[in-house]
Protein backbone atom coordinates (compact mmCIF):
# COMPACT_ATOMS: atom_id res chain seq x y z
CA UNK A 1 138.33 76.01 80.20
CA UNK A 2 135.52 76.04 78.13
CA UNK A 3 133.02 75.83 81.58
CA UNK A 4 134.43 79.15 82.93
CA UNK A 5 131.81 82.10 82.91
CA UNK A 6 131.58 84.69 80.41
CA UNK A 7 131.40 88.19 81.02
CA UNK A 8 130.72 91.33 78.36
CA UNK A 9 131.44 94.81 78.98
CA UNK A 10 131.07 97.95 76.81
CA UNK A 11 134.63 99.69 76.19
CA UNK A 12 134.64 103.48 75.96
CA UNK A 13 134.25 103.56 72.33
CA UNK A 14 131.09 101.56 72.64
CA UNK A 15 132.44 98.24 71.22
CA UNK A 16 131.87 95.07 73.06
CA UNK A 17 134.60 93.05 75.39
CA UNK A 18 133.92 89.43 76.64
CA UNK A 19 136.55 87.70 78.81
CA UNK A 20 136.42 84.93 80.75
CA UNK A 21 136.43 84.78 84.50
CA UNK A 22 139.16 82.55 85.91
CA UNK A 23 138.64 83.99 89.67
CA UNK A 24 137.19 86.34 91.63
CA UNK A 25 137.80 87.31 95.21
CA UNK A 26 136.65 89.75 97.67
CA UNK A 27 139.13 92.16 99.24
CA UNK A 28 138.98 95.03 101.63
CA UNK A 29 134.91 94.95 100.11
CA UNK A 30 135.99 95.47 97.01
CA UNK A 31 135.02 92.15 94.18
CA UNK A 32 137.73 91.93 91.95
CA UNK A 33 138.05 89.53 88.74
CA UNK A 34 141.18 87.59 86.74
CA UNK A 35 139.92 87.83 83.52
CA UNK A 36 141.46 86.18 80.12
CA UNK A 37 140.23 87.28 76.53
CA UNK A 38 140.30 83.83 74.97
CA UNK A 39 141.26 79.87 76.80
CA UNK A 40 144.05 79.99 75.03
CA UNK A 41 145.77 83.29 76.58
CA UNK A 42 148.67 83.71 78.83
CA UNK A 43 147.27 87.20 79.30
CA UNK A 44 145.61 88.09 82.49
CA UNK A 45 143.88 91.22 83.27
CA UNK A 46 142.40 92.55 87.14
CA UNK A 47 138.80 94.05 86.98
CA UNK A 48 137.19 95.99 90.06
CA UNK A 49 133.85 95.68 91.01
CA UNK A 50 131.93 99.56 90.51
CA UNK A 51 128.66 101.05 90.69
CA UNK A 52 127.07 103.45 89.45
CA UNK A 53 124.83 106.30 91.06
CA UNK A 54 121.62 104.58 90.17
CA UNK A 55 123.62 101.05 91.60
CA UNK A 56 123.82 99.75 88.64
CA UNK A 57 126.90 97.22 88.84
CA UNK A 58 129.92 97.90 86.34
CA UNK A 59 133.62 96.48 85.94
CA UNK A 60 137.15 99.05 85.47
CA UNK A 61 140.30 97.53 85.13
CA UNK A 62 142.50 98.03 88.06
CA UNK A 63 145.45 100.33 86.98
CA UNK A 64 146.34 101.69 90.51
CA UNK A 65 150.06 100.29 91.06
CA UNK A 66 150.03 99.35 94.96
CA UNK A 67 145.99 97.95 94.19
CA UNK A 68 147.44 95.99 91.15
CA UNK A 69 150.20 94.39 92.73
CA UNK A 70 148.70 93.89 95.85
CA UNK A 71 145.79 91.92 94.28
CA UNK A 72 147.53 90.25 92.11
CA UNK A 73 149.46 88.29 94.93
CA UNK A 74 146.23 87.45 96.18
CA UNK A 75 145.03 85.99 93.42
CA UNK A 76 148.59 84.18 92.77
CA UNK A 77 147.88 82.85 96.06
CA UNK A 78 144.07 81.43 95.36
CA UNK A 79 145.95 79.85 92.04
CA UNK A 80 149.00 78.32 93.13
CA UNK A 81 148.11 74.67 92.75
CA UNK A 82 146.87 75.60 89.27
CA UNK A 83 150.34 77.20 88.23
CA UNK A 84 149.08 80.60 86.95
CA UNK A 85 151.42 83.25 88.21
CA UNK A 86 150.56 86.92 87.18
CA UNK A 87 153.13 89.24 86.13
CA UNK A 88 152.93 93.17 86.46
């Protein structure tokens, strides 16, 4: 998994987060990402595509219950030959 893209986002206190993209998809015209801290996780997390006022192009994770589950079945669906299942 080493060849998967790296992203790095600033948390709200200012430190740094880097996860690893395992998929993205487009949905409704929204980009989402399934993101893992490390290779060696079982832990998945959703990020949604944002942008500032000045367009500037920013990541939130997706916390919305109906938007969480409902993506989350999509990307289940993109990975189902690679066995990751994501649980809520």
């Amino acid at each position: 998994m080493s060849d998967k893209e790296m992203i790095t986002m600033t948390g709200e206190d200012g430190s740094e987060l880097s996860f690893y993209v395992l998929e993205q998809t487009k949905f409704l015209g929204n980009e989402y990402l399934l993101v893992t801290e490390s290779p060696e996780s079982e832990e998945v997390f959703l990020l949604k595509e944002a942008k500032s006022e000045t367009e500037e192009v920013y990541y939130v994770f997706v916390e919305e219950e109906k938007e969480l589950s409902t993506v989350s079945e999509l990307f289940e669906e993109l990975l189902e030959d690679v066995g990751i299942e994501v649980e809520q």
